[in-house]
C-alpha atoms as a PDB file:
ATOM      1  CA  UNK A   1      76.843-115.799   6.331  1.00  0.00           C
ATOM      2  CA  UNK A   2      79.456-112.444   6.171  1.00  0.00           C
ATOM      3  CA  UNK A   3      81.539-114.730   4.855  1.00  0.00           C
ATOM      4  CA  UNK A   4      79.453-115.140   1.616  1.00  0.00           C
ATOM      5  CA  UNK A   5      78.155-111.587   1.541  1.00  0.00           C
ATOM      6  CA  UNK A   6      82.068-110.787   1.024  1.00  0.00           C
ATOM      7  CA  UNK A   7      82.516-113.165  -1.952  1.00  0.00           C
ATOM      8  CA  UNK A   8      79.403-111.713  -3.125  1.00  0.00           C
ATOM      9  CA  UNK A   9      80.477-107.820  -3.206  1.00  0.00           C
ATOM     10  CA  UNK A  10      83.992-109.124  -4.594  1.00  0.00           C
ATOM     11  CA  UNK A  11      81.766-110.932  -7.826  1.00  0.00           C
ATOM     12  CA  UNK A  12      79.727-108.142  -7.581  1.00  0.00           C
ATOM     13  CA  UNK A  13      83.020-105.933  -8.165  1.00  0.00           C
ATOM     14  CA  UNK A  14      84.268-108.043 -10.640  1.00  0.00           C
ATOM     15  CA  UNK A  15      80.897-107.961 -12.955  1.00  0.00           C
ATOM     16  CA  UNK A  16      81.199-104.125 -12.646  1.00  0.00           C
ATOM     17  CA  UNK A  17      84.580-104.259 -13.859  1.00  0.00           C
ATOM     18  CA  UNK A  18      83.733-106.082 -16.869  1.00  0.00           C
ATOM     19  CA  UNK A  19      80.314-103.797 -18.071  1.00  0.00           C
ATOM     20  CA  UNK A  20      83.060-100.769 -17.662  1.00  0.00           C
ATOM     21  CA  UNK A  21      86.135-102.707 -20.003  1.00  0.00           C
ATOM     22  CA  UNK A  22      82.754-103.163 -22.110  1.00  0.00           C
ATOM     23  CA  UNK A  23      83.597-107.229 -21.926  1.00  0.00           C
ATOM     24  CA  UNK A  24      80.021-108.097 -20.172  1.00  0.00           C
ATOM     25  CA  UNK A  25      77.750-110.221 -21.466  1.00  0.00           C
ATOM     26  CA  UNK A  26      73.900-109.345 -21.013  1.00  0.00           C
ATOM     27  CA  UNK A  27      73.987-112.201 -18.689  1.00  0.00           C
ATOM     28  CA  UNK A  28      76.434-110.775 -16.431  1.00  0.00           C
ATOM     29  CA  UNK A  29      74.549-107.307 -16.557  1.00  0.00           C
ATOM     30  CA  UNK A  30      71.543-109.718 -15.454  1.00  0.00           C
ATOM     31  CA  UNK A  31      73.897-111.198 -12.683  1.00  0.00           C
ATOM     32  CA  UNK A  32      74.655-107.746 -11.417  1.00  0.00           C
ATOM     33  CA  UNK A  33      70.977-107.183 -10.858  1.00  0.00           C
ATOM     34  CA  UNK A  34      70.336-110.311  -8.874  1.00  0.00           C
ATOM     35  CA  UNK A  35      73.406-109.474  -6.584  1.00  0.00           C
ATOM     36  CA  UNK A  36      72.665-106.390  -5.575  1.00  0.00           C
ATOM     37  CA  UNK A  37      69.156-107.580  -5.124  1.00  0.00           C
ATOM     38  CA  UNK A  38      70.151-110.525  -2.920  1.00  0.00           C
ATOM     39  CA  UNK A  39      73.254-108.665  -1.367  1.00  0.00           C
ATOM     40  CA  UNK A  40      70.111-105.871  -0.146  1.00  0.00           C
ATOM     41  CA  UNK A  41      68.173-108.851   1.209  1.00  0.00           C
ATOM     42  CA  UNK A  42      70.570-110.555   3.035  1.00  0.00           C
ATOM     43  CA  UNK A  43      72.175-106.802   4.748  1.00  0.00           C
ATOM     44  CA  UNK A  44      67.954-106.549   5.534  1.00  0.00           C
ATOM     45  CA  UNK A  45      67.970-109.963   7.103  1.00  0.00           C
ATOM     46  CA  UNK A  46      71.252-109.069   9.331  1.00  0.00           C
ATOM     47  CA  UNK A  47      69.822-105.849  10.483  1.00  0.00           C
ATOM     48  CA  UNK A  48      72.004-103.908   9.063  1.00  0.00           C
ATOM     49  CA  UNK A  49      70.192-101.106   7.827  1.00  0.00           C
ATOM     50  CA  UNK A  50      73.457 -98.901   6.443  1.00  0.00           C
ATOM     51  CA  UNK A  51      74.853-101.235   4.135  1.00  0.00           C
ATOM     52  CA  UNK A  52      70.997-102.311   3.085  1.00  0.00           C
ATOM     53  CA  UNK A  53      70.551 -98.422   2.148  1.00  0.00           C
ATOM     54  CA  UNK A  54      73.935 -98.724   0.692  1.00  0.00           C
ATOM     55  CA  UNK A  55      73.153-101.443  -1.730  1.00  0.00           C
ATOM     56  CA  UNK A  56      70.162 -99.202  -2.658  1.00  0.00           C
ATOM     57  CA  UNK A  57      71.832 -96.888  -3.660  1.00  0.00           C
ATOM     58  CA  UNK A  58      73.897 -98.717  -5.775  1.00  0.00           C
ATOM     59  CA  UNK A  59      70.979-100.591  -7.326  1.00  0.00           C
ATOM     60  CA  UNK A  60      69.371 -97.125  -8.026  1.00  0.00           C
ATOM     61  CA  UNK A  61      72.577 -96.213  -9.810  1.00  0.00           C
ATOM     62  CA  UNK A  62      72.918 -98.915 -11.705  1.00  0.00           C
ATOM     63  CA  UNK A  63      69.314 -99.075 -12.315  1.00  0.00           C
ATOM     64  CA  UNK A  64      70.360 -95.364 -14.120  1.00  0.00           C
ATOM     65  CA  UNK A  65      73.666 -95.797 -15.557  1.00  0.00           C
ATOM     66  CA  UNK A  66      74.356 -99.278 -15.861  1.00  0.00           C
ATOM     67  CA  UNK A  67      77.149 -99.188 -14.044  1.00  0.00           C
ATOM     68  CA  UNK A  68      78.583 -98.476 -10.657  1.00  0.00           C
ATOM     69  CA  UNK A  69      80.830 -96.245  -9.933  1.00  0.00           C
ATOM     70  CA  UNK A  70      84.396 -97.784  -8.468  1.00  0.00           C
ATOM     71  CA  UNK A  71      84.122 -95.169  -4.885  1.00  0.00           C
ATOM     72  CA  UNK A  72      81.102 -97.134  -4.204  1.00  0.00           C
ATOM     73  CA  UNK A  73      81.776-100.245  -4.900  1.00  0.00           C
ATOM     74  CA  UNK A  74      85.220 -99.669  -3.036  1.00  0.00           C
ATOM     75  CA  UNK A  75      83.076 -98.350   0.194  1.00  0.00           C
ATOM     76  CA  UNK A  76      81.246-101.437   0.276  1.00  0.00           C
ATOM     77  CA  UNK A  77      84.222-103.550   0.184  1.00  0.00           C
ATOM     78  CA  UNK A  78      85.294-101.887   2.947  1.00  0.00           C
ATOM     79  CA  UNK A  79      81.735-101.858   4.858  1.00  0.00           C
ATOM     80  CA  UNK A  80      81.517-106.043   3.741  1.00  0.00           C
ATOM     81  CA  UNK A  81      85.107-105.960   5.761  1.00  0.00           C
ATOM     82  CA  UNK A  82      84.086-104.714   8.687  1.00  0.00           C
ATOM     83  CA  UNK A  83      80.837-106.654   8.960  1.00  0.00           C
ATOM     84  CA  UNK A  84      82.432-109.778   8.763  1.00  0.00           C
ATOM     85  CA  UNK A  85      85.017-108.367  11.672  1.00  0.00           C
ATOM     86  CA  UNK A  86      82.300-107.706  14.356  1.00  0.00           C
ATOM     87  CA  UNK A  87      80.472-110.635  13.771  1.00  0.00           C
ATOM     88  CA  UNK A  88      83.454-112.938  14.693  1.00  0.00           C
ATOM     89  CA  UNK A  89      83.846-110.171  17.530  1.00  0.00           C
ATOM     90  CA  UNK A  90      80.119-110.961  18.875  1.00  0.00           C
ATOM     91  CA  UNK A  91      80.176-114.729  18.015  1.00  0.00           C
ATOM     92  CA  UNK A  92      83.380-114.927  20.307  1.00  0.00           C
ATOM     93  CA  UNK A  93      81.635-113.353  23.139  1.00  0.00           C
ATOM     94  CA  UNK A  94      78.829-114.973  22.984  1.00  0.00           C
ATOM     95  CA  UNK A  95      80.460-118.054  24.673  1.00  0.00           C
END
């Protein structure tokens, strides 16, 4: 559900948070990798092909630097937000 893609990208954000206070455990770096694998997956299974590129990207860059940067991760806060807004939007009016 949107519901758990948001608790995801908020997990997601706070793994990040702990590579970059240098607190992570090779685990969590592992956990990062799954999320952003899964979070592309389910954005593919939705349709929605913007946040799927999104979470590309953010693979790719983490892929790279092992991190990601906080703009991004922001944006897709923001992008989770919405999602989750238009769905309960079309669910309404589909009765």
């Amino acid at each position: 559900s949107q519901a758990e893609v948001q608790r995801q990208v908020l997990f997601l954000q706070e793994k990040i948070d702990a590579i970059e206070q240098g607190r992570a455990t090779e685990k969590d770096k592992l956990i990062v990798a799954r999320l952003l694998d899964n979070l592309i997956k389910k954005y593919e299974d939705f349709g929605d092909h913007q946040n799927r590129n999104t979470y590309e990207a953010m693979r790719s860059e983490y892929q790279k630097r092992g991190t990601i940067s906080q703009q991004i991760l922001n944006q897709s806060l923001a992008a989770s937000s919405k999602v989750e807004a238009t769905v309960t939007v079309q669910e309404i009016d589909d009765f």
